[in-house]
C-alpha atoms as a PDB file:
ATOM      1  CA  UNK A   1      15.485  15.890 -34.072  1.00  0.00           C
ATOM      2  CA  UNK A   2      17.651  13.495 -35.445  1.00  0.00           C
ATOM      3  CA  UNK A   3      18.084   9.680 -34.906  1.00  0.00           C
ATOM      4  CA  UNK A   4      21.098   9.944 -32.282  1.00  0.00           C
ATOM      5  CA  UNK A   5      19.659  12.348 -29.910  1.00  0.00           C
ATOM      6  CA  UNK A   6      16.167  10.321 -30.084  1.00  0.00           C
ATOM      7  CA  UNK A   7      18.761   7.015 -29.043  1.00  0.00           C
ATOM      8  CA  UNK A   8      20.262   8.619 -26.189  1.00  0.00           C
ATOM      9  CA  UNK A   9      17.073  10.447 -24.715  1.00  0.00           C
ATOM     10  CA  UNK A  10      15.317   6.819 -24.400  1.00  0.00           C
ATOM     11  CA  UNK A  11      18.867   5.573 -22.949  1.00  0.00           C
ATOM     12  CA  UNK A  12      18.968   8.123 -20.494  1.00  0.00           C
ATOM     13  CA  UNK A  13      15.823   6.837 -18.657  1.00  0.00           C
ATOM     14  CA  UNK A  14      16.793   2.765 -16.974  1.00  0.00           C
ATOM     15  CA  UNK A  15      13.478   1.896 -15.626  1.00  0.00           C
ATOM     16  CA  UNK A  16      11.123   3.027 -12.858  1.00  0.00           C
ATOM     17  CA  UNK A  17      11.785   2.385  -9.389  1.00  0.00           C
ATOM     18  CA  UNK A  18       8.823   1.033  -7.249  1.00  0.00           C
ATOM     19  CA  UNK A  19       8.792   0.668  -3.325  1.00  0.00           C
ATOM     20  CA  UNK A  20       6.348   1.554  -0.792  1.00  0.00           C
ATOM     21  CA  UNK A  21       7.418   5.242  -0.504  1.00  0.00           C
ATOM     22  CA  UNK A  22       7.281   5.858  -4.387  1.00  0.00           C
ATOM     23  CA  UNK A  23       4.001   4.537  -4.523  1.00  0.00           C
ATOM     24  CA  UNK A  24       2.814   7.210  -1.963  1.00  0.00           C
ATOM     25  CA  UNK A  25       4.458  10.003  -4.471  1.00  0.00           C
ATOM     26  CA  UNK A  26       1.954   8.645  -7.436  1.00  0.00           C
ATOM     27  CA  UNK A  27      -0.608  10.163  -5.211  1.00  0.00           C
ATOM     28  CA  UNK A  28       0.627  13.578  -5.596  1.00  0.00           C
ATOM     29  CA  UNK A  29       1.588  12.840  -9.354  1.00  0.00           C
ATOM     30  CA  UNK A  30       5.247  12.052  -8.866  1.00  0.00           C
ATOM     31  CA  UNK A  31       7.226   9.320 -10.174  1.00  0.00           C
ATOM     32  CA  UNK A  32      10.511   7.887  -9.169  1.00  0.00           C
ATOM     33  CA  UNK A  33      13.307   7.407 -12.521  1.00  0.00           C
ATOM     34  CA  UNK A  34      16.678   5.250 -12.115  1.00  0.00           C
ATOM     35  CA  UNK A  35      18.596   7.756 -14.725  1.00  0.00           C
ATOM     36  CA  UNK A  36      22.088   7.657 -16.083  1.00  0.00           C
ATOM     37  CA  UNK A  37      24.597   9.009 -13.964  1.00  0.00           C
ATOM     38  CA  UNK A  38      25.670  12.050 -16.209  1.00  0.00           C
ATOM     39  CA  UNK A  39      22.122  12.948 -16.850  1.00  0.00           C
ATOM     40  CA  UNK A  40      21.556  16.426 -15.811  1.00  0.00           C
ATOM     41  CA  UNK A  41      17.612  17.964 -15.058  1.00  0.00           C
ATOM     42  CA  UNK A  42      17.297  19.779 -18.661  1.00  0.00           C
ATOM     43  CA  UNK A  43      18.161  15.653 -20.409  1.00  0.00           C
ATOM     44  CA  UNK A  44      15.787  14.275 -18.015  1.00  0.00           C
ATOM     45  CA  UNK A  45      12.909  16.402 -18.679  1.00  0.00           C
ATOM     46  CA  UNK A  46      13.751  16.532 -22.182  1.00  0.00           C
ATOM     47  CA  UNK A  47      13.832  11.959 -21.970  1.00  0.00           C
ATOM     48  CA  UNK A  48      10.622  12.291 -19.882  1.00  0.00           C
ATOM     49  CA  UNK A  49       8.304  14.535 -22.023  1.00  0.00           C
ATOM     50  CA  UNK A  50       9.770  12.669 -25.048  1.00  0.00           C
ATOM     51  CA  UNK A  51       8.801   9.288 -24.200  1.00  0.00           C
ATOM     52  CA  UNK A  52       5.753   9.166 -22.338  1.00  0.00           C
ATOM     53  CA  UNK A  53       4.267  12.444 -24.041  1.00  0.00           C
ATOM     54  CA  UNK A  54       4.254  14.320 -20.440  1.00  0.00           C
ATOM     55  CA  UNK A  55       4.567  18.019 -19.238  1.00  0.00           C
ATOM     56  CA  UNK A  56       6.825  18.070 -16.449  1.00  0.00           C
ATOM     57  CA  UNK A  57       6.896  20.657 -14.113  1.00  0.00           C
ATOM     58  CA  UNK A  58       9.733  19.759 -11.248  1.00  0.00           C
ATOM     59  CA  UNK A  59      12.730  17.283 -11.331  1.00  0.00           C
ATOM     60  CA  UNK A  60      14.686  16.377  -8.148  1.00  0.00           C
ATOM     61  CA  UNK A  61      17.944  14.417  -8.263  1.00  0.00           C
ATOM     62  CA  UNK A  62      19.681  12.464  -5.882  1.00  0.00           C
ATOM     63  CA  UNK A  63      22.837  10.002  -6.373  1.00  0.00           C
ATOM     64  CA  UNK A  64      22.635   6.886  -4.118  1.00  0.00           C
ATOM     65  CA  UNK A  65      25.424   6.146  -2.518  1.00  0.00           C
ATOM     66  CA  UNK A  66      26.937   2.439  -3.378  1.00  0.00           C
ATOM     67  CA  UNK A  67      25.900  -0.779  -1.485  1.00  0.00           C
ATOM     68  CA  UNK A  68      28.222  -2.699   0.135  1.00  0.00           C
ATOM     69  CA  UNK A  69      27.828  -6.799  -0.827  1.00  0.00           C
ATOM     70  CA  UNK A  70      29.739  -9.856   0.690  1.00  0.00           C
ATOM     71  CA  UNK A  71      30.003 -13.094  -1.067  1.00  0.00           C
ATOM     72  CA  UNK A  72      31.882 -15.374   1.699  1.00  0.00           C
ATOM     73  CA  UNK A  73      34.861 -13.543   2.366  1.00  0.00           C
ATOM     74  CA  UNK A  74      35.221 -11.174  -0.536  1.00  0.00           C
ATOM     75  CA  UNK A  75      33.597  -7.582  -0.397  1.00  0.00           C
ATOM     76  CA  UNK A  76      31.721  -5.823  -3.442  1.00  0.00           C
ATOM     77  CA  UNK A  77      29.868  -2.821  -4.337  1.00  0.00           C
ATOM     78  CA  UNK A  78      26.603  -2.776  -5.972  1.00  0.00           C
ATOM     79  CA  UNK A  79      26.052  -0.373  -8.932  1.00  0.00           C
ATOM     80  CA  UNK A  80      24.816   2.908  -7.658  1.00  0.00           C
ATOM     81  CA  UNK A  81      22.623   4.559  -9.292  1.00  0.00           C
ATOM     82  CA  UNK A  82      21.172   8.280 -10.079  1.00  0.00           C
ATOM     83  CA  UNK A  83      17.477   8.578  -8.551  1.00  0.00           C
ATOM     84  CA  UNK A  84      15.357  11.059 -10.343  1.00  0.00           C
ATOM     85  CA  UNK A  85      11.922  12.239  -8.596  1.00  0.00           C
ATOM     86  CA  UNK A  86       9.338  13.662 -11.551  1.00  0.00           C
ATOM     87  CA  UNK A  87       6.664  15.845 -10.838  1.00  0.00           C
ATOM     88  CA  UNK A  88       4.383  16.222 -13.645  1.00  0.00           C
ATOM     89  CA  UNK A  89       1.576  18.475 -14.623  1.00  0.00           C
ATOM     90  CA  UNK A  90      -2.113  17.606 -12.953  1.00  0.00           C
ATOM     91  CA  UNK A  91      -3.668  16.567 -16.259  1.00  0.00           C
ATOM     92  CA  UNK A  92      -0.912  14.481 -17.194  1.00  0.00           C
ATOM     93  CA  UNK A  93      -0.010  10.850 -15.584  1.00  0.00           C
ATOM     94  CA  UNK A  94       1.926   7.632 -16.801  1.00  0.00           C
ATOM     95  CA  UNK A  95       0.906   4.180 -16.157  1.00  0.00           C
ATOM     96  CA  UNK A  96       3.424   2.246 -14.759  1.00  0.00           C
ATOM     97  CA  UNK A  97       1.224  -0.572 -14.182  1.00  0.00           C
ATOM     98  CA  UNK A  98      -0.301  -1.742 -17.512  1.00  0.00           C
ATOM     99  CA  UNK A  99      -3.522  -3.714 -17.877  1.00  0.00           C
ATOM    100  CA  UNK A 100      -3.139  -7.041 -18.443  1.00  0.00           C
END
């Protein structure tokens, strides 16, 4: 594989996205992805298995829509993101939360 592809598989993945309901999903060995926007399910897996050294079996993909933000009188959107959920094989896992 060379160099490029390597580059854009690590910037495909943005970082992983950690609430209360995501942490329920690491029960069932499923992790929650901010991706890039043009990132289909094949560049995903491919970014996924690549960088962590995973087998994934399922990918689901959802685009958030964009957040509305006021500053005083002026009206913004937030950057929306693409939200990809990652079901991986049962032997496999990823530690999100390194020991200090």
């Amino acid at each position: 594989m060379p160099n490029t592809n390597k580059r854009k598989l690590l910037n495909i993945i943005k970082y992983p996205i950690i609430t209360d309901k995501t942490t329920k999903l690491l029960e069932d060995n499923q992790y929650s992805f901010a991706v890039d926007s043009r990132a289909n399910k094949l560049d995903i897996k491919k970014a996924i298995e690549y960088i962590f050294d995973v087998c994934v079996i399922n990918i689901n993909t959802c685009n958030t829509p964009p957040n509305k933000k006021r500053v005083g009188k002026f009206t913004g959107k937030k950057a929306n993101h693409k939200k990809a959920i990652v079901k991986l094989s049962p032997e496999y896992n990823i530690n999100l939360f390194p020991d200090n």
